[in-house]
N, C-alpha and C. Protein backbone atom coordinates (compact mmCIF):
# COMPACT_ATOMS: atom_id res chain seq x y z
N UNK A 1 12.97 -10.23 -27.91
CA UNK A 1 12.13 -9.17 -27.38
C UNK A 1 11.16 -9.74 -26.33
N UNK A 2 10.31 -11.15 -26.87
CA UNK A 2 9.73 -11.49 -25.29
C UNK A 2 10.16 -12.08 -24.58
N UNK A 3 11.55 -12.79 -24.32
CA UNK A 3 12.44 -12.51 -23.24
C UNK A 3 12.57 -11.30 -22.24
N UNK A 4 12.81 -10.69 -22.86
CA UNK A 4 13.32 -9.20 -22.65
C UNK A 4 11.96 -8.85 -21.59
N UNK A 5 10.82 -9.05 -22.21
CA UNK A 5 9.66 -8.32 -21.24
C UNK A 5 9.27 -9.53 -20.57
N UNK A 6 9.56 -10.31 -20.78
CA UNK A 6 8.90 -11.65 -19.51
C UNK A 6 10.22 -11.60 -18.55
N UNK A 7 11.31 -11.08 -18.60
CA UNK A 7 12.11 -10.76 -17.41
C UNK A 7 11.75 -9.24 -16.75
N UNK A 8 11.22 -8.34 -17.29
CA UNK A 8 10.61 -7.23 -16.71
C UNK A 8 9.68 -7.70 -15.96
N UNK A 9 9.09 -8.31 -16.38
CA UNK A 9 7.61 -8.93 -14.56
C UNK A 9 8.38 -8.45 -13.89
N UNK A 10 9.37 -10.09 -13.43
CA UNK A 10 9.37 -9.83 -11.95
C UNK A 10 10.11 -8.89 -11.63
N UNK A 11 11.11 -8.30 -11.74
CA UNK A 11 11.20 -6.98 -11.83
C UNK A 11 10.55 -5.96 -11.16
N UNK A 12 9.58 -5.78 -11.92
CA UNK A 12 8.61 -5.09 -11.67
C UNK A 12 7.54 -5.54 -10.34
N UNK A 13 7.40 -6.85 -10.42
CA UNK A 13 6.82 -7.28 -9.28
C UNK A 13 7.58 -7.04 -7.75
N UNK A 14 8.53 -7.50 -8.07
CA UNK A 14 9.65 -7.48 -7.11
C UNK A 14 9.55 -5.62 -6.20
N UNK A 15 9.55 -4.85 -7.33
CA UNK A 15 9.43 -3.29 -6.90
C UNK A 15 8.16 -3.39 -6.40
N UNK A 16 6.93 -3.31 -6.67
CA UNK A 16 5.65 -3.03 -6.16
C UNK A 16 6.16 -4.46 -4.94
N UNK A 17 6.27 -5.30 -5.09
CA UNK A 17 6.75 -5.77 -3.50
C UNK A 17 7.19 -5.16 -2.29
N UNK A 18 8.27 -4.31 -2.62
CA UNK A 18 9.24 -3.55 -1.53
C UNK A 18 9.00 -2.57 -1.27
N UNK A 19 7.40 -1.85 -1.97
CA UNK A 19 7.43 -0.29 -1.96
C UNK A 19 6.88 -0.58 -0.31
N UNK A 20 7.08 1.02 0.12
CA UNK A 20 6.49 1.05 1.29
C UNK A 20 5.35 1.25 1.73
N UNK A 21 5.06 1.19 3.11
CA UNK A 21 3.42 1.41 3.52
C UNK A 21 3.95 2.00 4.60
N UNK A 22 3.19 3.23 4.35
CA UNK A 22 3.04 4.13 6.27
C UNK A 22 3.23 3.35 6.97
N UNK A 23 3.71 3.21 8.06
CA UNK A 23 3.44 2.72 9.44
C UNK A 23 3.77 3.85 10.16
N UNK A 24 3.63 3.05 11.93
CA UNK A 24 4.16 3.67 12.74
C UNK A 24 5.27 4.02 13.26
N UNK A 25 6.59 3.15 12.45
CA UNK A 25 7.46 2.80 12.63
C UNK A 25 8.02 3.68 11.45
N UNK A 26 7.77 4.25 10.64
CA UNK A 26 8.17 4.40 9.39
C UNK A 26 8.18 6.08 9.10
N UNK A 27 9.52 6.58 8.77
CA UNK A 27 9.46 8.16 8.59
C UNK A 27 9.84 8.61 7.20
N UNK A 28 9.32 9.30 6.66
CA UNK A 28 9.77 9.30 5.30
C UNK A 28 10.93 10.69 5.76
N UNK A 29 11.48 10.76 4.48
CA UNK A 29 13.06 11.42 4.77
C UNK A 29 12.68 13.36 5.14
N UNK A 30 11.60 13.58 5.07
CA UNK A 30 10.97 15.01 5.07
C UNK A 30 10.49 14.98 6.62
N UNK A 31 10.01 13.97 7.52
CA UNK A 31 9.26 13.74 8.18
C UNK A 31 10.28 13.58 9.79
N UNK A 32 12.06 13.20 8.91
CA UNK A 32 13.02 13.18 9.97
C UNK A 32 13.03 14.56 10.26
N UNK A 33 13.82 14.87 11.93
CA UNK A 33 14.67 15.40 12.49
C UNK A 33 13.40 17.11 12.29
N UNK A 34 12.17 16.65 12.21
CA UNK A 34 11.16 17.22 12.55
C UNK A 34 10.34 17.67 13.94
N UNK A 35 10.01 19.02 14.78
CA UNK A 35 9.32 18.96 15.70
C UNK A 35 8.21 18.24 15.82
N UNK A 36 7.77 17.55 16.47
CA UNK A 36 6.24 16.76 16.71
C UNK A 36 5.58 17.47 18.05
N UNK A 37 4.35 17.37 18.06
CA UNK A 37 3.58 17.73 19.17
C UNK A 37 3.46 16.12 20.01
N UNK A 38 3.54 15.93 21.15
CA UNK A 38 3.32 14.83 21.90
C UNK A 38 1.82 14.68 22.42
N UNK A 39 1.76 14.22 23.05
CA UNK A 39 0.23 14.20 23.99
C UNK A 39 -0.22 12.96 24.32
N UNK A 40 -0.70 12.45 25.43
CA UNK A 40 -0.76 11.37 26.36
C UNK A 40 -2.15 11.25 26.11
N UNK A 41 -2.43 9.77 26.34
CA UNK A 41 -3.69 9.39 26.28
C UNK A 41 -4.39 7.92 26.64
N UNK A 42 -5.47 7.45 26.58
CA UNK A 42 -5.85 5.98 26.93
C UNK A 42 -6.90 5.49 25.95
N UNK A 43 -6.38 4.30 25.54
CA UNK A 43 -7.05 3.50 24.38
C UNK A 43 -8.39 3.01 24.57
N UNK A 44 -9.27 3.70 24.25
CA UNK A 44 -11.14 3.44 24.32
C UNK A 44 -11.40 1.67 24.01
N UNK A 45 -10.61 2.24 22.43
CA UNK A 45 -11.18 1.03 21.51
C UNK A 45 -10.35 0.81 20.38
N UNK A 46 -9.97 -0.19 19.84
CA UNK A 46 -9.77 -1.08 18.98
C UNK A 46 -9.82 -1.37 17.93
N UNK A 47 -10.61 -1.52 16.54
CA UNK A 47 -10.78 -1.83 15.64
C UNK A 47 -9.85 -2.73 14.44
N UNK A 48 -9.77 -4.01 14.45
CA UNK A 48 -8.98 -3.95 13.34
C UNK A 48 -9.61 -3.71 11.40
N UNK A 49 -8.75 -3.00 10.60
CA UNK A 49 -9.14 -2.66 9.13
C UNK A 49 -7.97 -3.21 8.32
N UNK A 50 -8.93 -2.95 6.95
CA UNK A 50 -8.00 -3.37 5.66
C UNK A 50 -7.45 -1.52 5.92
N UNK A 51 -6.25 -1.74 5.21
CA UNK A 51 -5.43 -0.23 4.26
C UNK A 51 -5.26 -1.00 2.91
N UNK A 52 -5.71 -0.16 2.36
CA UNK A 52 -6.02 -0.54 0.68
C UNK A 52 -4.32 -0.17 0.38
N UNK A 53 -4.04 -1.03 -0.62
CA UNK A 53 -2.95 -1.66 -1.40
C UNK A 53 -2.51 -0.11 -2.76
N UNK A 54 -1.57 -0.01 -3.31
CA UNK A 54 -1.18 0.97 -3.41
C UNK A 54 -1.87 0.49 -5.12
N UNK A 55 -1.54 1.45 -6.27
CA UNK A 55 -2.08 1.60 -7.16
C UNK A 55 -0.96 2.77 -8.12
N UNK A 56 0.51 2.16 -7.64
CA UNK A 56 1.29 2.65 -8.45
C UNK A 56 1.42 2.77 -9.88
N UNK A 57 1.03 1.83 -10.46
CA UNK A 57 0.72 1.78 -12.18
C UNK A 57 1.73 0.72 -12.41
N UNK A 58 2.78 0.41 -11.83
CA UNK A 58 3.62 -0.69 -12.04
C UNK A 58 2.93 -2.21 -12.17
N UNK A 59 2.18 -2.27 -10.98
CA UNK A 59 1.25 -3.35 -11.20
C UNK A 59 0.87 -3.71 -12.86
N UNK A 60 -0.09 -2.15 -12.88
CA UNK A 60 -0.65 -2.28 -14.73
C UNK A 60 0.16 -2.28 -15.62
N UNK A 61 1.26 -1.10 -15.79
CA UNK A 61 2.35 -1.73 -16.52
C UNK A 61 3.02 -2.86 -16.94
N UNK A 62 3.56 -3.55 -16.02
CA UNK A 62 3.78 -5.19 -15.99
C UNK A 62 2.99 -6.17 -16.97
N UNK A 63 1.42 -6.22 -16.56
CA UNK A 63 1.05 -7.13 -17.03
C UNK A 63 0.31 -6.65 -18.27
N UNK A 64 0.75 -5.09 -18.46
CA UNK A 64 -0.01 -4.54 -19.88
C UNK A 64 1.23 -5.34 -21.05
N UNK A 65 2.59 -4.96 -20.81
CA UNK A 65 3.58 -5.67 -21.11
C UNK A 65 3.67 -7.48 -21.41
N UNK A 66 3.00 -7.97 -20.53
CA UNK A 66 3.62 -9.07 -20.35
C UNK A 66 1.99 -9.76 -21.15
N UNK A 67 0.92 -9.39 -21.26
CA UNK A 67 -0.42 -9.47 -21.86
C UNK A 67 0.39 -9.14 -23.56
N UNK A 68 0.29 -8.17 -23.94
CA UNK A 68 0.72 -7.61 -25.40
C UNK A 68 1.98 -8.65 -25.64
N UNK A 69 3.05 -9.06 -24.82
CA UNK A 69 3.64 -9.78 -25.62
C UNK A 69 2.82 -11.53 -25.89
N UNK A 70 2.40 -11.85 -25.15
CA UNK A 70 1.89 -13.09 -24.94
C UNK A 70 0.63 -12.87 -25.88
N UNK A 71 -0.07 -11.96 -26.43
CA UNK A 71 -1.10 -11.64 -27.13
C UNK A 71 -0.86 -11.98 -28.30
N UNK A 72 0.80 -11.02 -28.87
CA UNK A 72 1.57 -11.10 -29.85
C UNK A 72 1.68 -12.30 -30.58
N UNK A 73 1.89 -13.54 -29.64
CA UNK A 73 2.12 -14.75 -30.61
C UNK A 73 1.11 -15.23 -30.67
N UNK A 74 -0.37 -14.62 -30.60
CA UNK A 74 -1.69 -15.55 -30.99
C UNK A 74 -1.85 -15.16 -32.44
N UNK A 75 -2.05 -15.98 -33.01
CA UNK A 75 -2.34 -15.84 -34.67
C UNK A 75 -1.43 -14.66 -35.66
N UNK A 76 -1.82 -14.17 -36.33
CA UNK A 76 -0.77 -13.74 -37.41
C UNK A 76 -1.18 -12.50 -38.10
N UNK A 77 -0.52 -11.40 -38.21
CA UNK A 77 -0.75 -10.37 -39.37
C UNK A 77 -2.09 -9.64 -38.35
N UNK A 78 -3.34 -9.33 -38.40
CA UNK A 78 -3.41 -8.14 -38.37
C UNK A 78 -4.73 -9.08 -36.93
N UNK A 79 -4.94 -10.26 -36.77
CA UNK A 79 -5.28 -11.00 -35.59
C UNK A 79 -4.29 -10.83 -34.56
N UNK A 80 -3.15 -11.07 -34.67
CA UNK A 80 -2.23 -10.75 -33.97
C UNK A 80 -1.70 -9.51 -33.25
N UNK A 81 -2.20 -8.61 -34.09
CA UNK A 81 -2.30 -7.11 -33.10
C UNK A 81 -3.26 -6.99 -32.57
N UNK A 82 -4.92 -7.26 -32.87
CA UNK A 82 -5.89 -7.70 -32.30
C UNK A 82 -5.57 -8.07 -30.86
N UNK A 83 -5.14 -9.30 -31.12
CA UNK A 83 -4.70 -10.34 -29.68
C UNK A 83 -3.76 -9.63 -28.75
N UNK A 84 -2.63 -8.97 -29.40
CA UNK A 84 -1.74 -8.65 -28.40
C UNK A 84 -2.82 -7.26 -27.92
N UNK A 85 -3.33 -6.22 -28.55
CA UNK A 85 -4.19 -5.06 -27.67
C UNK A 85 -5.09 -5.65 -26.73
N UNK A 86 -5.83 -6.78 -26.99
CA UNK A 86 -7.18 -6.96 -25.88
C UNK A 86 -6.38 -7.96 -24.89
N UNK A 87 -5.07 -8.82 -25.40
CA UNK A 87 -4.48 -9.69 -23.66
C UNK A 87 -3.96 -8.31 -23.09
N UNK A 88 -3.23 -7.12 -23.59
CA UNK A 88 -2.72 -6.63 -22.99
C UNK A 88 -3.78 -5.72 -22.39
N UNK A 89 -4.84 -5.28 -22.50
CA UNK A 89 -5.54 -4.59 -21.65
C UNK A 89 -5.67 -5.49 -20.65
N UNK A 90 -6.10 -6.78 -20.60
CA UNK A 90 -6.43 -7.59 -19.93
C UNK A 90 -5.75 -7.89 -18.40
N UNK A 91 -4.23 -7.69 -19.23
CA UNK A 91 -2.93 -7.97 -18.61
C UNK A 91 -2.70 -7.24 -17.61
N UNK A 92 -3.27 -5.89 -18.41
CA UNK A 92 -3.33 -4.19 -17.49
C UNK A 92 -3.89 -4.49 -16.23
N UNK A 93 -4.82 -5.02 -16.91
CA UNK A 93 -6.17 -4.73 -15.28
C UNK A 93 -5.61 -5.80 -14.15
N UNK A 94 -5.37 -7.02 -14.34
CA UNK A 94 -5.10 -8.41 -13.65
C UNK A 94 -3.71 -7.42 -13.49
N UNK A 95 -2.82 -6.90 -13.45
CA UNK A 95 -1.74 -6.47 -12.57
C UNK A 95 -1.99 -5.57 -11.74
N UNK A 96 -2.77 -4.50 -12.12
CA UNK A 96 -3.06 -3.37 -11.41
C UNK A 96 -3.71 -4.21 -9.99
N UNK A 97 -4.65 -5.49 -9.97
CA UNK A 97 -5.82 -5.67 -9.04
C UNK A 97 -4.54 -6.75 -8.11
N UNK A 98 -3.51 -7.63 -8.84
CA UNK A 98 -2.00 -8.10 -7.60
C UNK A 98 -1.70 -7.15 -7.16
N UNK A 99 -1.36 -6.03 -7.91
CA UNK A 99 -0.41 -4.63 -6.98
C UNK A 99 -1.36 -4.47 -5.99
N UNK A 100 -2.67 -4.27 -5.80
CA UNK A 100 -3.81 -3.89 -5.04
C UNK A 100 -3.41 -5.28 -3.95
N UNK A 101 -3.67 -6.11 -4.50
CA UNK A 101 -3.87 -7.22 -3.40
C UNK A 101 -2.10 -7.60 -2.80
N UNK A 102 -1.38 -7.11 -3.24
CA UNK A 102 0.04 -7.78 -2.74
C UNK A 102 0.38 -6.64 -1.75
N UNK A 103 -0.10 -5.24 -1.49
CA UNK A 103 0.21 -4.16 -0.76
C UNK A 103 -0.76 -3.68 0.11
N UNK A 104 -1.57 -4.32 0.40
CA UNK A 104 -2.86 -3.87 1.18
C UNK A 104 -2.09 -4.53 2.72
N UNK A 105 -2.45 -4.06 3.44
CA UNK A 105 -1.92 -4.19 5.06
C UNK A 105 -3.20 -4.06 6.06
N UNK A 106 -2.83 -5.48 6.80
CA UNK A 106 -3.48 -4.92 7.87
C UNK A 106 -3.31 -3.65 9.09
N UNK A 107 -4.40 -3.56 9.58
CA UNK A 107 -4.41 -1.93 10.46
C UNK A 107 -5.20 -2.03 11.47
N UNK A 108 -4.92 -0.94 12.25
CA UNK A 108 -5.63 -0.85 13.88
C UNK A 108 -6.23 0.71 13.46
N UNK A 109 -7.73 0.72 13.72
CA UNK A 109 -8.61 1.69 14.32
C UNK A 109 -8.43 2.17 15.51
N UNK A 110 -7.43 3.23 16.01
CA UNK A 110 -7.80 3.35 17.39
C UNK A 110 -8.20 4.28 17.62
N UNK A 111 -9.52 4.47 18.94
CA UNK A 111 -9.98 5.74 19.14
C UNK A 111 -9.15 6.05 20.86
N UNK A 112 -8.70 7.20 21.17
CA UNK A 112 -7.96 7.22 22.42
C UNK A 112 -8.99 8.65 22.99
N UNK A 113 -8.65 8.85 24.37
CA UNK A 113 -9.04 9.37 24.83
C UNK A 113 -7.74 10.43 25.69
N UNK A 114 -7.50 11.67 25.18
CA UNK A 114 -6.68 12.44 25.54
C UNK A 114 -6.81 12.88 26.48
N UNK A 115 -5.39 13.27 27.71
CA UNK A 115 -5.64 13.41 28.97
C UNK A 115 -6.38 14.72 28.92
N UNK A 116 -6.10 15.61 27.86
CA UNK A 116 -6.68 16.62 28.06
C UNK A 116 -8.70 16.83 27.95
N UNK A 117 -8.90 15.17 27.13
CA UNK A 117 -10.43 15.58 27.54
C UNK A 117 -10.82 14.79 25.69
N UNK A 118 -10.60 15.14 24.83
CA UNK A 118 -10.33 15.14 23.63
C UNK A 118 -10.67 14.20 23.09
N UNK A 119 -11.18 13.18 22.47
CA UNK A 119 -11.37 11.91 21.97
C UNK A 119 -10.86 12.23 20.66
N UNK A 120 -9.95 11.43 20.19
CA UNK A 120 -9.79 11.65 18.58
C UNK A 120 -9.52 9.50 18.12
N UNK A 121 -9.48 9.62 16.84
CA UNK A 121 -9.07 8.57 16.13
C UNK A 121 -8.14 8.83 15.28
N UNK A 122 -7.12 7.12 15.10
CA UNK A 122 -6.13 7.05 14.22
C UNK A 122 -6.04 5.99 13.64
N UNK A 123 -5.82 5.87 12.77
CA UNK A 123 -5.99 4.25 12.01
C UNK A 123 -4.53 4.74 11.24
N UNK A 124 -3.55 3.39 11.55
CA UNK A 124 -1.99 3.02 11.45
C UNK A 124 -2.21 1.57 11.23
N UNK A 125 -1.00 1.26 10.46
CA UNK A 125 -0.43 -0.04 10.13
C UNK A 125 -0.39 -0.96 11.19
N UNK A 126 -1.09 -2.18 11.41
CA UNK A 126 -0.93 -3.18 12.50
C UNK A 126 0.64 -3.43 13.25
N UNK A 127 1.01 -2.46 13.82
CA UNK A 127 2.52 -2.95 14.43
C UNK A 127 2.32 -3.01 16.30
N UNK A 128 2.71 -4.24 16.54
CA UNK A 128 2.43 -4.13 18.09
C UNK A 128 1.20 -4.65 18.44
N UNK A 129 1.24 -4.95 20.17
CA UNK A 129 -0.43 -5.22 20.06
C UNK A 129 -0.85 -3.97 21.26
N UNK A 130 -2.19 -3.53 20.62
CA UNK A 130 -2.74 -2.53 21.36
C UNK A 130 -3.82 -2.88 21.71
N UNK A 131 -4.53 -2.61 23.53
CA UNK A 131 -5.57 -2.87 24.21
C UNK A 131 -6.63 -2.02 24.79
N UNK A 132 -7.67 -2.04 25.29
CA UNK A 132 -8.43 -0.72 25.36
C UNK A 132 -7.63 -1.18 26.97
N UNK A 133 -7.64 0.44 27.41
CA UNK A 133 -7.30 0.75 28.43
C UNK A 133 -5.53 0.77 29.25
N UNK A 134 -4.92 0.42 27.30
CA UNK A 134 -3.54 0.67 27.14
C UNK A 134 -3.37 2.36 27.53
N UNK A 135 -2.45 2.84 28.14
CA UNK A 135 -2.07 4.30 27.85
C UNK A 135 -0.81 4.35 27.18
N UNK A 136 -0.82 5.36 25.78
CA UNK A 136 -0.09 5.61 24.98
C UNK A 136 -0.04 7.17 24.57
N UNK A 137 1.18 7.15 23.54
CA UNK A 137 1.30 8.77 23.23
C UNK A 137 1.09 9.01 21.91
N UNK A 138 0.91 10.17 21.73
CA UNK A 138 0.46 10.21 20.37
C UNK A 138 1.18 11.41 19.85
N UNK A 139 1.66 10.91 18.43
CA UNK A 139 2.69 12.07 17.67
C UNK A 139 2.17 12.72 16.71
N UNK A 140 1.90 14.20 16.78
CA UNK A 140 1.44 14.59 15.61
C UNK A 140 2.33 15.60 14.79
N UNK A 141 2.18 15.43 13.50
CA UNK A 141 3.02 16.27 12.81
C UNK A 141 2.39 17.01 11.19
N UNK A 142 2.11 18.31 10.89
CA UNK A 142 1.98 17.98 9.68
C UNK A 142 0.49 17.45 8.91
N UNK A 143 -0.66 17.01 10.04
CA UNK A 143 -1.42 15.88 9.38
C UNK A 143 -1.44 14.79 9.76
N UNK A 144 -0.33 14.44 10.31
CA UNK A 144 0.25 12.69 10.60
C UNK A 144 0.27 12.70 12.11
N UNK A 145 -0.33 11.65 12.11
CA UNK A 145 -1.09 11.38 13.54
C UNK A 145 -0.31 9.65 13.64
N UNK A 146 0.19 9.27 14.71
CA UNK A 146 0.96 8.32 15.11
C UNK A 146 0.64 7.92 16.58
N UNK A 147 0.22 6.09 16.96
CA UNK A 147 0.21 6.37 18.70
C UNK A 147 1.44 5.25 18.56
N UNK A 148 2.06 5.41 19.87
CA UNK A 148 2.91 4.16 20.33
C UNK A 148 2.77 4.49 21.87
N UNK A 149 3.51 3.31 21.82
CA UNK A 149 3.34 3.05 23.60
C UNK A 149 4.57 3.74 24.50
């Protein structure tokens, strides 16, 4: 049995690895073969930011698992359930805060200036390099605001 859940980690790690992060580059399957509004514009300013890391529960899962079994073999009889509940909360939290830190992405603040007059901001996944006084377009759809060049 703790075989069994000490091969679930990575597993599990492996998934909160590959999940995705918005970008600019990136359409989710609702988001294809969709009208977008276009609109032209010139890059003010810059900013680079954190995008906070996702908080799927897999993270906590994992190491609630992998805490409770490793808890399990501390002492005996009714210490031993003791041990396995408080590593595995433990376990909980210390996975949830890797999932946080293994999915967080860097990002660009950009504020543009629309030909039509308009100043707006967008903050997207760091892809590309963008400069003030780049002119780019901007896709909106839905909520979802996108610039590329």
């Amino acid at each position: 049995m703790k075989l069994k859940a000490l091969l679930i980690v990575p597993l599990c790690l492996l998934v909160v690895a590959c999940s995705t992060n918005p970008s600019a580059k990136t359409y989710t399957r609702d988001q294809a073969l969709t009208v977008q509004q276009v609109q032209f514009g010139t890059i003010m300013a810059v900013q680079p930011v954190q995008i906070e890391g996702t908080q799927s529960g897999v993270g906590a899962a994992a190491g609630t698992v992998v805490g409770g079994v490793a808890g399990s073999g501390i002492g005996d009889g009714r210490g031993s359930t003791i041990a396995a509940v408080v590593v595995g909360v433990a376990g909980g939290l210390l996975g949830n805060k890797i999932e946080q830190e293994t999915t967080k992405k860097d990002g660009l603040e950009m504020t543009v200036q629309l030909d039509n007059g308009n100043v707006i901001s967008v903050v997207q996944q760091a892809e590309g390099v963008f400069r003030v006084g780049d002119r780019v377009r901007l896709l909106t759809s839905d909520g979802t605001a996108r610039i590329s060049h």
